[in-house]
PDB file of N, CA and C in Angstrom:
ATOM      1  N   UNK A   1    -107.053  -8.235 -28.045  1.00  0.00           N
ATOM      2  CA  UNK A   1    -106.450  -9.298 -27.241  1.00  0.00           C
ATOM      3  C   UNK A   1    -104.969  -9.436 -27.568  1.00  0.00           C
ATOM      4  N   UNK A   2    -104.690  -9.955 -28.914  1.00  0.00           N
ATOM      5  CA  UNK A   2    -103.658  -9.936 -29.181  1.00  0.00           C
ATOM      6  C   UNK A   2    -102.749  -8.823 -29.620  1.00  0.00           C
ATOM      7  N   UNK A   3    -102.184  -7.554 -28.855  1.00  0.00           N
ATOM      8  CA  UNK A   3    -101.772  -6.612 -28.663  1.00  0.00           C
ATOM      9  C   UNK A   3    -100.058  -6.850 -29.500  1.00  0.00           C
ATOM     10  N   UNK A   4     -99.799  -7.931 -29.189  1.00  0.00           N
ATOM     11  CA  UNK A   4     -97.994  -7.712 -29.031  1.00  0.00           C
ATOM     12  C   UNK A   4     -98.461  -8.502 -30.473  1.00  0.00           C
ATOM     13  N   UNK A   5     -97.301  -7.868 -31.334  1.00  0.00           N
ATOM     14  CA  UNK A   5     -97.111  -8.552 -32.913  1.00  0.00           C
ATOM     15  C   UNK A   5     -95.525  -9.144 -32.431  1.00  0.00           C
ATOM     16  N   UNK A   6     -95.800 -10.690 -33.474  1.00  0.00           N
ATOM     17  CA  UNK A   6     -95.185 -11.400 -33.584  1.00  0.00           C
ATOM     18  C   UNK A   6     -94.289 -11.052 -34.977  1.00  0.00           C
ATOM     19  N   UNK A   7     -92.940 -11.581 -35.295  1.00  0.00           N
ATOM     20  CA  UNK A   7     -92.304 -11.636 -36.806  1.00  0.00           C
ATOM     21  C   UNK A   7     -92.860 -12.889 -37.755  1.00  0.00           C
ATOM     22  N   UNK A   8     -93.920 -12.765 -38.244  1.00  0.00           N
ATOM     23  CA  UNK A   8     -93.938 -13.430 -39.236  1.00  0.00           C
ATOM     24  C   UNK A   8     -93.624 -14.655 -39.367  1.00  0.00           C
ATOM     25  N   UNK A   9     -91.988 -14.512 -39.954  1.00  0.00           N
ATOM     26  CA  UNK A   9     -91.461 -15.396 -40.108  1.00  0.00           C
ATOM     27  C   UNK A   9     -91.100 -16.446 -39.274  1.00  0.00           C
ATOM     28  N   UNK A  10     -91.101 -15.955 -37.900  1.00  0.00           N
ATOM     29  CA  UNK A  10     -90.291 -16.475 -37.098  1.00  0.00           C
ATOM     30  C   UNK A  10     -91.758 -17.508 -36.526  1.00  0.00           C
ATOM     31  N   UNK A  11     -92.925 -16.913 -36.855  1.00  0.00           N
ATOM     32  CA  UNK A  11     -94.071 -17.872 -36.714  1.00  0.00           C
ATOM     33  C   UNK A  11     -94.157 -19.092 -37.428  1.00  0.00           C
ATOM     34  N   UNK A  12     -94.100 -18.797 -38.751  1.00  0.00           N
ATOM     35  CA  UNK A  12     -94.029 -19.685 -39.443  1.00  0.00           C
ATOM     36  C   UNK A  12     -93.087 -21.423 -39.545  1.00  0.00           C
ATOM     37  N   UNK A  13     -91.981 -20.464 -38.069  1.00  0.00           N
ATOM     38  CA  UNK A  13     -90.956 -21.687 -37.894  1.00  0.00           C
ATOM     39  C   UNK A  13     -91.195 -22.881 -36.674  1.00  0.00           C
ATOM     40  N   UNK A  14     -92.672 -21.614 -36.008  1.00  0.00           N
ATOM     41  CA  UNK A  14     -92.862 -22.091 -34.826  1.00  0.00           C
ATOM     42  C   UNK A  14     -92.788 -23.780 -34.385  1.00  0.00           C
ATOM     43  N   UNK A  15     -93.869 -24.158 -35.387  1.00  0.00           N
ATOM     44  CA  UNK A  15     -94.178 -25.242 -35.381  1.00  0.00           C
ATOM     45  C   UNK A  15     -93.789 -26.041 -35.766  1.00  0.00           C
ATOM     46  N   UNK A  16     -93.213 -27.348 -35.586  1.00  0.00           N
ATOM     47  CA  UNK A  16     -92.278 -27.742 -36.332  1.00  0.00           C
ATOM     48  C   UNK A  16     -93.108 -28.958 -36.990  1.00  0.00           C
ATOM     49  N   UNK A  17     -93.898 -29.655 -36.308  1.00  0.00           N
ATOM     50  CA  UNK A  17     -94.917 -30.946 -36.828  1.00  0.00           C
ATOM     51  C   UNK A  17     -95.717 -31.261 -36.198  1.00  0.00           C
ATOM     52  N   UNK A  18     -96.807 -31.506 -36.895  1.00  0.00           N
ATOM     53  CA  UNK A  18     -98.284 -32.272 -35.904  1.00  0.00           C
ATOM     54  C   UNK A  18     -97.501 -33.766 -35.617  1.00  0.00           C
ATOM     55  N   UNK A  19     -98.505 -33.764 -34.363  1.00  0.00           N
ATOM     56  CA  UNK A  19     -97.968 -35.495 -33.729  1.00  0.00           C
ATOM     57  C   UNK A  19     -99.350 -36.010 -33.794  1.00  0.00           C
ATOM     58  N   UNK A  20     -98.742 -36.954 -34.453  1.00  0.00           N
ATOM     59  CA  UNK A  20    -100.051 -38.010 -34.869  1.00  0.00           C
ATOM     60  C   UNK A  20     -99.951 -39.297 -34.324  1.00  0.00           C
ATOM     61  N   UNK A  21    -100.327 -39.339 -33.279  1.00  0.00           N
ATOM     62  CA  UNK A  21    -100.065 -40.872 -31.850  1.00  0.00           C
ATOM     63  C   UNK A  21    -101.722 -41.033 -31.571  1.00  0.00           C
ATOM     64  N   UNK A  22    -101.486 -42.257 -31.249  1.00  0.00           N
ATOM     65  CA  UNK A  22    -102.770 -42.740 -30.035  1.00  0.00           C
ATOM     66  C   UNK A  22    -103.303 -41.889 -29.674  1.00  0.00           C
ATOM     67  N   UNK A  23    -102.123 -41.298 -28.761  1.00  0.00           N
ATOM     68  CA  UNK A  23    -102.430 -40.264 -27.638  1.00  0.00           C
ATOM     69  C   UNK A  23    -103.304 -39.062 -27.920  1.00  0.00           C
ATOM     70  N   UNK A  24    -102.268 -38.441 -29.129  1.00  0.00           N
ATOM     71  CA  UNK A  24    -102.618 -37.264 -29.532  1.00  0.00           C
ATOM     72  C   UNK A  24    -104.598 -36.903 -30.532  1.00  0.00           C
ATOM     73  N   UNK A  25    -104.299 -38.376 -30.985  1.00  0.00           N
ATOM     74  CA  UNK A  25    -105.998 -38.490 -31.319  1.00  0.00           C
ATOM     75  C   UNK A  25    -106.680 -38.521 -30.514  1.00  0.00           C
ATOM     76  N   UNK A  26    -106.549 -39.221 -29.340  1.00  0.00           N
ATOM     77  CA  UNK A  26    -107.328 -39.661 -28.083  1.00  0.00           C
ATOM     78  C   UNK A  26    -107.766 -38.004 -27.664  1.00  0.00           C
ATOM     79  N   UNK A  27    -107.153 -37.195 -27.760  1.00  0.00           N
ATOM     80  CA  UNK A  27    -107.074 -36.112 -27.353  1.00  0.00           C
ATOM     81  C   UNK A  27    -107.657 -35.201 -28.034  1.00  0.00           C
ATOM     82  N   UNK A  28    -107.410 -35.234 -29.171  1.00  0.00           N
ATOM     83  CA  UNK A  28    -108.073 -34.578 -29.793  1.00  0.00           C
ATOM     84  C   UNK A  28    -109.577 -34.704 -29.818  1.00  0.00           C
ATOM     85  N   UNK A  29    -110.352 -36.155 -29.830  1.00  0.00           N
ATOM     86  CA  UNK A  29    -111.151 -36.398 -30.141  1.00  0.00           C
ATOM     87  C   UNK A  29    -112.567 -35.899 -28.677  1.00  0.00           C
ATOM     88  N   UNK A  30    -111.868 -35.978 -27.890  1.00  0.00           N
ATOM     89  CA  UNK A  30    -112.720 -35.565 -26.514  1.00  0.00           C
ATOM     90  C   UNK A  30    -112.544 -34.124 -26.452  1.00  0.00           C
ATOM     91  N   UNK A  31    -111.216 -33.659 -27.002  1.00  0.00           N
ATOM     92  CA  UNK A  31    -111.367 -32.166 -26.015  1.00  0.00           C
ATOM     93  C   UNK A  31    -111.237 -30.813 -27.319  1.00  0.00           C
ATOM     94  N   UNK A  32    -111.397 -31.482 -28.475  1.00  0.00           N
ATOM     95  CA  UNK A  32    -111.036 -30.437 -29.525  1.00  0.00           C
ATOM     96  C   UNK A  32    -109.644 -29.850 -29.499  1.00  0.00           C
ATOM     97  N   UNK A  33    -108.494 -30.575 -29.303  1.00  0.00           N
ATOM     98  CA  UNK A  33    -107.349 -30.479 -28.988  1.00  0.00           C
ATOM     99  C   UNK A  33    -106.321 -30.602 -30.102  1.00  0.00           C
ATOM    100  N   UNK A  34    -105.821 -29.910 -30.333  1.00  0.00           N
ATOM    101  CA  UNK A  34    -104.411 -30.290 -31.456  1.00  0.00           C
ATOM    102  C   UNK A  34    -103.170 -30.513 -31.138  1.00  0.00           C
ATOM    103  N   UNK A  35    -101.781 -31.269 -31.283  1.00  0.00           N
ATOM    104  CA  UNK A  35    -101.086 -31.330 -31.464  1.00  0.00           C
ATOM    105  C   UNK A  35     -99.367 -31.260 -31.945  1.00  0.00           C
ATOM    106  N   UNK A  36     -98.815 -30.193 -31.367  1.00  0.00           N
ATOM    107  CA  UNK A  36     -97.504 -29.648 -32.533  1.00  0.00           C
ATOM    108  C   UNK A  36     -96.128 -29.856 -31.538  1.00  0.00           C
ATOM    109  N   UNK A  37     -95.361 -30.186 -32.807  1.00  0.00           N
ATOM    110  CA  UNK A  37     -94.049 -30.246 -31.895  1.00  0.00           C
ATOM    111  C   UNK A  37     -93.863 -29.072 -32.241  1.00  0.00           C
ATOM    112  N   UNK A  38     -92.717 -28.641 -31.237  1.00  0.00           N
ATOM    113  CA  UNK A  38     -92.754 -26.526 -31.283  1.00  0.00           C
ATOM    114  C   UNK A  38     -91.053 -26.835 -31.492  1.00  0.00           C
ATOM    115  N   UNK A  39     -90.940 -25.470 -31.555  1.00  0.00           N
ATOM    116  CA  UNK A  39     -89.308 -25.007 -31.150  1.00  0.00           C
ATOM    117  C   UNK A  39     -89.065 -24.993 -30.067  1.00  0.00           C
ATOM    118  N   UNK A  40     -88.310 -25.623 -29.031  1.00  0.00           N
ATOM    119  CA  UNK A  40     -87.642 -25.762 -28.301  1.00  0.00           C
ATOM    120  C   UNK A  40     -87.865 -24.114 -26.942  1.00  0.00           C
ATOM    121  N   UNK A  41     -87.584 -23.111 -28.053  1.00  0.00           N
ATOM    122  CA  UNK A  41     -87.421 -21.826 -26.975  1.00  0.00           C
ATOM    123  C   UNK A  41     -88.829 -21.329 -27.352  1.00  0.00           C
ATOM    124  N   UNK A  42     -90.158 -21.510 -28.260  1.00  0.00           N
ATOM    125  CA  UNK A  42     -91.247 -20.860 -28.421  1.00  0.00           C
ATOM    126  C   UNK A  42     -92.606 -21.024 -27.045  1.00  0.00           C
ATOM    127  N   UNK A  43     -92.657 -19.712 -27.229  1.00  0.00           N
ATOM    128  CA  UNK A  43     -93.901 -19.164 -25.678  1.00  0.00           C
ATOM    129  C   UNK A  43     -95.270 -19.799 -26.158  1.00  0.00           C
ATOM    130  N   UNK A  44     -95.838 -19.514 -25.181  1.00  0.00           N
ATOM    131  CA  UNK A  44     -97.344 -20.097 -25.323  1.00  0.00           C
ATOM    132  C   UNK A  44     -97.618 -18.888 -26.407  1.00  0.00           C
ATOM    133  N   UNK A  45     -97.463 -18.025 -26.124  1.00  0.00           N
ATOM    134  CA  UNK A  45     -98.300 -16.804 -26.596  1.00  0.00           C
ATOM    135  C   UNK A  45     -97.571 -16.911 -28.205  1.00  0.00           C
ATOM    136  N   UNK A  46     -96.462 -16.936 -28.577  1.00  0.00           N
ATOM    137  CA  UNK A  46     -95.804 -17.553 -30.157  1.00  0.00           C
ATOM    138  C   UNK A  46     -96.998 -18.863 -30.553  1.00  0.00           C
ATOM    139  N   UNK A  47     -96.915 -19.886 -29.458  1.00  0.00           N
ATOM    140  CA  UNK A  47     -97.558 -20.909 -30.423  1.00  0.00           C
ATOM    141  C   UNK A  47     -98.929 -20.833 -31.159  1.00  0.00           C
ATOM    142  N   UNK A  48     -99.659 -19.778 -29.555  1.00  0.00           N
ATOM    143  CA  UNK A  48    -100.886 -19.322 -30.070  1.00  0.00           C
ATOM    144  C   UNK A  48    -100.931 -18.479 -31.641  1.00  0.00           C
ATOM    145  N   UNK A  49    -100.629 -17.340 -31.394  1.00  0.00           N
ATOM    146  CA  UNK A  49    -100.129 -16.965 -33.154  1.00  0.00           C
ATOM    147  C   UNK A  49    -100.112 -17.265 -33.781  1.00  0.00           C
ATOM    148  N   UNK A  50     -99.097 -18.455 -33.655  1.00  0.00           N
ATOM    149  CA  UNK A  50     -98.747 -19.447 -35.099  1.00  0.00           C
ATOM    150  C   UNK A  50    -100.060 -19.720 -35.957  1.00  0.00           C
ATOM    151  N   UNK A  51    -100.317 -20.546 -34.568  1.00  0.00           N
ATOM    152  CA  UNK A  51    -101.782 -21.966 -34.938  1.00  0.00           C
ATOM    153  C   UNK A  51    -102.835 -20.797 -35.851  1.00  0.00           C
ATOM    154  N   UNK A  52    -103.100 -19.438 -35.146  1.00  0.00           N
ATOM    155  CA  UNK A  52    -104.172 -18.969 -35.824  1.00  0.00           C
ATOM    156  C   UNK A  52    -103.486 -18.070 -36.930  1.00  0.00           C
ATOM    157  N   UNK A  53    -102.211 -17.871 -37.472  1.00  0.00           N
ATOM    158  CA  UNK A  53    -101.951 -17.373 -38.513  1.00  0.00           C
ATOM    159  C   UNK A  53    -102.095 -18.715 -39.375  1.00  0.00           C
ATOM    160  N   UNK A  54    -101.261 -19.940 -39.547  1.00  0.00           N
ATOM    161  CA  UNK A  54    -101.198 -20.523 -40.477  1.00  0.00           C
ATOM    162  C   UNK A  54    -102.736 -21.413 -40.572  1.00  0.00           C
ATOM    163  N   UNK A  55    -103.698 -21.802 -39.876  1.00  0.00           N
ATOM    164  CA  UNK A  55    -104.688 -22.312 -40.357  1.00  0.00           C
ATOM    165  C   UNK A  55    -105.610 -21.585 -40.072  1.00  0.00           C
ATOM    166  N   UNK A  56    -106.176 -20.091 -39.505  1.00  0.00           N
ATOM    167  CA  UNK A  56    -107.131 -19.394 -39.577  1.00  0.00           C
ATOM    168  C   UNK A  56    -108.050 -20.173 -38.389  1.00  0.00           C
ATOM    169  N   UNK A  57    -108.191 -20.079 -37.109  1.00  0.00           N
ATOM    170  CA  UNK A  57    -109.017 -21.260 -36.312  1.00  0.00           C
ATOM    171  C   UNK A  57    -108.788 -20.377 -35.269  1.00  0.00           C
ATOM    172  N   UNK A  58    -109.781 -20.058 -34.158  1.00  0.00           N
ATOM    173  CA  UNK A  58    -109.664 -19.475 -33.303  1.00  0.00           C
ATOM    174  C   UNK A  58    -109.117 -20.303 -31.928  1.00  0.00           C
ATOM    175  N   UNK A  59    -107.922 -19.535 -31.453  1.00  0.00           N
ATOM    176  CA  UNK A  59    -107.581 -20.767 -30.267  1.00  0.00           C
ATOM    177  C   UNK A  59    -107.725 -20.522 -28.744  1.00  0.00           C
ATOM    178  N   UNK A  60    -108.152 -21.464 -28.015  1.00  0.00           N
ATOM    179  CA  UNK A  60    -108.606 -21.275 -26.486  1.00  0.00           C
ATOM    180  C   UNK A  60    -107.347 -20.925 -25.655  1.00  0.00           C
ATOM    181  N   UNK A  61    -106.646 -21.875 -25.573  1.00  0.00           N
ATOM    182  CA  UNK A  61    -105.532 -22.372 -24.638  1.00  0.00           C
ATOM    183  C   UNK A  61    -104.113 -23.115 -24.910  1.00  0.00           C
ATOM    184  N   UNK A  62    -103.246 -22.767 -24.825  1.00  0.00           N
ATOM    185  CA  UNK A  62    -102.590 -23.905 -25.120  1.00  0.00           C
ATOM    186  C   UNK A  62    -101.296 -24.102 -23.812  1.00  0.00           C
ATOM    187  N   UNK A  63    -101.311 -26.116 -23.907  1.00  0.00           N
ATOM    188  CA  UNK A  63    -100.153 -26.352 -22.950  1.00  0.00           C
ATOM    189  C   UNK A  63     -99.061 -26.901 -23.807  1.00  0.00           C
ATOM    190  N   UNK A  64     -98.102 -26.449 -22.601  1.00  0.00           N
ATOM    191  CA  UNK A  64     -96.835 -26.612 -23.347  1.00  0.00           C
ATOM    192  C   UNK A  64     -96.389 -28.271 -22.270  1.00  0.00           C
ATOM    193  N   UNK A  65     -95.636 -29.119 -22.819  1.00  0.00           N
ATOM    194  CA  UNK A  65     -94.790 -30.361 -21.968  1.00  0.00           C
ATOM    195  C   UNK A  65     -93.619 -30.596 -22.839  1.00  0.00           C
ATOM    196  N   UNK A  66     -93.013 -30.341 -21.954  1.00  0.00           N
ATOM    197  CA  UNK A  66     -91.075 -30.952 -22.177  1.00  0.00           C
ATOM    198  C   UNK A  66     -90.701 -32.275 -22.076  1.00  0.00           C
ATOM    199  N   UNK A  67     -90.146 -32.843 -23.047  1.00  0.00           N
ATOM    200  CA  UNK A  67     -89.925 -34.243 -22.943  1.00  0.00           C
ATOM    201  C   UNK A  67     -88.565 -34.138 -23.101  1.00  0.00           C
ATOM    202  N   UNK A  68     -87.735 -34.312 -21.929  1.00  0.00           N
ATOM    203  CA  UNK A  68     -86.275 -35.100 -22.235  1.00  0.00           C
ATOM    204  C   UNK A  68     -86.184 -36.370 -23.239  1.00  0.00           C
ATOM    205  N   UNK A  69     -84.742 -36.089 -23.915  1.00  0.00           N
ATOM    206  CA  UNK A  69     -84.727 -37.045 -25.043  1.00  0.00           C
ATOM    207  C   UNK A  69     -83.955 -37.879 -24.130  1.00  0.00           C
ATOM    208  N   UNK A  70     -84.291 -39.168 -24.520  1.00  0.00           N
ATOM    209  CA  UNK A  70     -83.457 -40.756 -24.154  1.00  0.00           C
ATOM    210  C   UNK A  70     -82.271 -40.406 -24.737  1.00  0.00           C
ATOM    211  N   UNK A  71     -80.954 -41.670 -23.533  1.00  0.00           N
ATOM    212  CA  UNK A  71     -80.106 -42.041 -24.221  1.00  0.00           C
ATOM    213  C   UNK A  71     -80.317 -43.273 -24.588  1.00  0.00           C
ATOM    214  N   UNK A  72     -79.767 -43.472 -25.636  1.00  0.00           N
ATOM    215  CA  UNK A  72     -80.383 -44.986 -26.496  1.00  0.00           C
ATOM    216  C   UNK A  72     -78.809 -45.450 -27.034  1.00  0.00           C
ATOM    217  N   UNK A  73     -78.589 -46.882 -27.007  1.00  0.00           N
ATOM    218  CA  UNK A  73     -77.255 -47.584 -27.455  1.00  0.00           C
ATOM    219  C   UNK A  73     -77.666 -48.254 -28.898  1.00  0.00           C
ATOM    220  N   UNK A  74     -76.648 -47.820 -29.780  1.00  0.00           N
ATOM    221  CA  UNK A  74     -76.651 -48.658 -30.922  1.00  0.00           C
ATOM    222  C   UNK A  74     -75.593 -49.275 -31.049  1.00  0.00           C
ATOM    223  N   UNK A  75     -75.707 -50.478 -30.703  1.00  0.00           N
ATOM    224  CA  UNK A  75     -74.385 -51.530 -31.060  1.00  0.00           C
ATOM    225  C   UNK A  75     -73.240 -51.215 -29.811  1.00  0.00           C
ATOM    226  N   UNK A  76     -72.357 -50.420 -30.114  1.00  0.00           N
ATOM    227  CA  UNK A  76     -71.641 -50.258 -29.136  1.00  0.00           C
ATOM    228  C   UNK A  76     -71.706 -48.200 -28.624  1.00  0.00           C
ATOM    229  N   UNK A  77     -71.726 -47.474 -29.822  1.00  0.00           N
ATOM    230  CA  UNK A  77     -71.848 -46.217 -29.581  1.00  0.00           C
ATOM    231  C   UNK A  77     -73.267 -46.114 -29.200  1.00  0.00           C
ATOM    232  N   UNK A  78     -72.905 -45.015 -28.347  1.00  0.00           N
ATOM    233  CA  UNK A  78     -74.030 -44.027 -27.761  1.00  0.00           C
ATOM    234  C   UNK A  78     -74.949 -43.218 -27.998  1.00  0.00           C
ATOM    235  N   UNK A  79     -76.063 -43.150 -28.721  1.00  0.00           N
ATOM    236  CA  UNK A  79     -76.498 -42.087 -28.610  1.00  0.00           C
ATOM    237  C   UNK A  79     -77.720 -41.353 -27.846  1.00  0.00           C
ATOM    238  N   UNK A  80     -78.022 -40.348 -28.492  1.00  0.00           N
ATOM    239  CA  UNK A  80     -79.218 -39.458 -27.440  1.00  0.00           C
ATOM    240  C   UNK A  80     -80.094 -38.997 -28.422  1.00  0.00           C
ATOM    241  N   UNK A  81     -81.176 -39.083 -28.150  1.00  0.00           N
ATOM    242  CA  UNK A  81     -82.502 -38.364 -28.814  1.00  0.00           C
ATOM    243  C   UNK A  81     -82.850 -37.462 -28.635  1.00  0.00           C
ATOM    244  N   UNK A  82     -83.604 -35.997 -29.542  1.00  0.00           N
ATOM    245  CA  UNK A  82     -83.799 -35.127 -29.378  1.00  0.00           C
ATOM    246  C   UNK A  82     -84.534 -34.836 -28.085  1.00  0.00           C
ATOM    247  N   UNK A  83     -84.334 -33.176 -27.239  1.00  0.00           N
ATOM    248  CA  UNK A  83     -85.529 -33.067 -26.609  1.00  0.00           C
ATOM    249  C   UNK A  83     -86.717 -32.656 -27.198  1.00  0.00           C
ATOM    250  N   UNK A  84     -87.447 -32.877 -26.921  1.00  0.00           N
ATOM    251  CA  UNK A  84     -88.940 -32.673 -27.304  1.00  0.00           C
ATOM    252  C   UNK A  84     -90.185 -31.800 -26.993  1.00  0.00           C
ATOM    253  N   UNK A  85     -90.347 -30.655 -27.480  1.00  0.00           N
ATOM    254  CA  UNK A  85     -91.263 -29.602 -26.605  1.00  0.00           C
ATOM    255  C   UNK A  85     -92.442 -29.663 -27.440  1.00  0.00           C
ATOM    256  N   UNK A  86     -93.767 -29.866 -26.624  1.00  0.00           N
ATOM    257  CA  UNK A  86     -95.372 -30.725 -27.211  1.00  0.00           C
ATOM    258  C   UNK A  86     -96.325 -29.552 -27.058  1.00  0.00           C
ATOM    259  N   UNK A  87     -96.819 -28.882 -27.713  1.00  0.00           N
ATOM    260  CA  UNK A  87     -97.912 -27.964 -28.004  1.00  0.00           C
ATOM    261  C   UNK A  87     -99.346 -28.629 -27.552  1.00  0.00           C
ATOM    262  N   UNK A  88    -100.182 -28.778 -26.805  1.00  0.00           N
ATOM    263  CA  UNK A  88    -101.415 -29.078 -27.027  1.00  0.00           C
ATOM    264  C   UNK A  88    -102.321 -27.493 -27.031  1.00  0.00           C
ATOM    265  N   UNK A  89    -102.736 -27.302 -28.328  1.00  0.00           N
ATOM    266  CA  UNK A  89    -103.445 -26.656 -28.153  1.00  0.00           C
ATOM    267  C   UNK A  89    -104.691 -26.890 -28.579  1.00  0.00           C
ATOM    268  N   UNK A  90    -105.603 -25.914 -27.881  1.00  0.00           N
ATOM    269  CA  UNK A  90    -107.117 -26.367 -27.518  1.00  0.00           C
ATOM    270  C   UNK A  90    -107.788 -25.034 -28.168  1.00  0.00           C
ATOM    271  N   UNK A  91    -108.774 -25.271 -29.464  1.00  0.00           N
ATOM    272  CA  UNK A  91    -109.627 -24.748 -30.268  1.00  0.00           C
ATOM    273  C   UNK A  91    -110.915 -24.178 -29.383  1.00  0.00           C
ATOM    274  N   UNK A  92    -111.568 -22.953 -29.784  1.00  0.00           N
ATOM    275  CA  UNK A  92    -112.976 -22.452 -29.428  1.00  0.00           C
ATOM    276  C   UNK A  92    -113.701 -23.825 -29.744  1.00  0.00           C
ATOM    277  N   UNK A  93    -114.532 -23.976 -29.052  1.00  0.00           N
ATOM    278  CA  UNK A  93    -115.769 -24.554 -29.662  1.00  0.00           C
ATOM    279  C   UNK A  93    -116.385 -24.492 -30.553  1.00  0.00           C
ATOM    280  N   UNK A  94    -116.434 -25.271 -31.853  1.00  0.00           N
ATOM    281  CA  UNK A  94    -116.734 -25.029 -33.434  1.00  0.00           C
ATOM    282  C   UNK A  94    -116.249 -25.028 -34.255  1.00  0.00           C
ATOM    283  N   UNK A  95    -114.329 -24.684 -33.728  1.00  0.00           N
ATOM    284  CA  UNK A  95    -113.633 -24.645 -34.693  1.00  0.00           C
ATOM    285  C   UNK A  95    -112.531 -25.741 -34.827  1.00  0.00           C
ATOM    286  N   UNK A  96    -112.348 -25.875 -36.203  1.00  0.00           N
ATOM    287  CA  UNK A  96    -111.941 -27.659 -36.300  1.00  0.00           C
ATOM    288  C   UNK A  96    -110.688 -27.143 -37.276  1.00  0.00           C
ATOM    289  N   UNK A  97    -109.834 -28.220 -37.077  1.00  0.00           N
ATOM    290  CA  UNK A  97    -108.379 -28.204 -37.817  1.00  0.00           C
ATOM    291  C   UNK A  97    -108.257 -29.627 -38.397  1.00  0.00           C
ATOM    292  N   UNK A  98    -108.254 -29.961 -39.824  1.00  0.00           N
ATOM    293  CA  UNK A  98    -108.268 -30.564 -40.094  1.00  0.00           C
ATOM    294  C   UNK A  98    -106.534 -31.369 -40.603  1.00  0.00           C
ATOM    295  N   UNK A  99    -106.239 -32.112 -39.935  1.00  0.00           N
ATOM    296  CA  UNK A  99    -104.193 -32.269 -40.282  1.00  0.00           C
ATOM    297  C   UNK A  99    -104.100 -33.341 -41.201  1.00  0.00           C
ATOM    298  N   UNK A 100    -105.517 -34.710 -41.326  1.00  0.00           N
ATOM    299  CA  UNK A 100    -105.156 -35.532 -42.005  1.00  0.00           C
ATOM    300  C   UNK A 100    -105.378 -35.826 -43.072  1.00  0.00           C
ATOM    301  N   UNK A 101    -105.939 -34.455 -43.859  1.00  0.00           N
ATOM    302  CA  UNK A 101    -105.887 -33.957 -45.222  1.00  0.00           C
ATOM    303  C   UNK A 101    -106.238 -35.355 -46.429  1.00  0.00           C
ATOM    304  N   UNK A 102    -107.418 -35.610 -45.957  1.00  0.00           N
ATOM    305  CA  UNK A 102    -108.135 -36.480 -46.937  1.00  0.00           C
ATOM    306  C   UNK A 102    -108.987 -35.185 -47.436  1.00  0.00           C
ATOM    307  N   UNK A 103    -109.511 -34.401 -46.995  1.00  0.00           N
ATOM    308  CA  UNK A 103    -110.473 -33.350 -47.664  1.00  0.00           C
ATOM    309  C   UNK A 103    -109.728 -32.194 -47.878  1.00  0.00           C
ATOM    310  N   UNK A 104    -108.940 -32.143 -48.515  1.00  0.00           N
ATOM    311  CA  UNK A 104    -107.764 -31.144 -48.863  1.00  0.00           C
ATOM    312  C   UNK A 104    -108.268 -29.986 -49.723  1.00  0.00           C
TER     313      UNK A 104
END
């Protein structure tokens, strides 16, 4: 399946953080779904990689959503918030990722 090799390293950068929201539990909890903020320029097919190099878990699917960052005012200057690119990816059936590392 997975024919094309990835660099390693450049996997390892993929991901930048699990998002741990409402949302993202809500989600998880119905559809066996995980969570990652990505790099900005990383493919579906990079994120897939990633997820099953660094935690060993076989993965179904994954969607990608772009979130424009706000401009937000502090006091009198301006600023802007990062943009935001959201990984949901979605596990085989059976296989579980555990992120909130009480059973470590």
């Amino acid at each position: 399946m997975s024919a094309v090799k990835f660099d390693e390293g450049r996997l390892m950068s993929v991901l930048v953080a699990p998002i741990v929201s409402e949302k993202a539990t809500m989600v998880a909890e119905k559809t066996n779904t995980v969570t990652f903020k990505v790099l900005q320029d990383a493919t579906k097919p990079e994120i897939k990689a990633a997820v099953q190099l660094m935690f060993k878990v076989e993965v179904k699917g994954v969607s990608v959503v772009n979130t424009k960052g706000k401009t937000k005012r502090f006091g009198k200057t301006i600023g802007r918030r990062d943009n935001v690119r959201k990984a949901y990816v979605t596990l085989q059936p059976g296989q579980e990722l555990n992120l909130s590392g009480e059973a470590a």
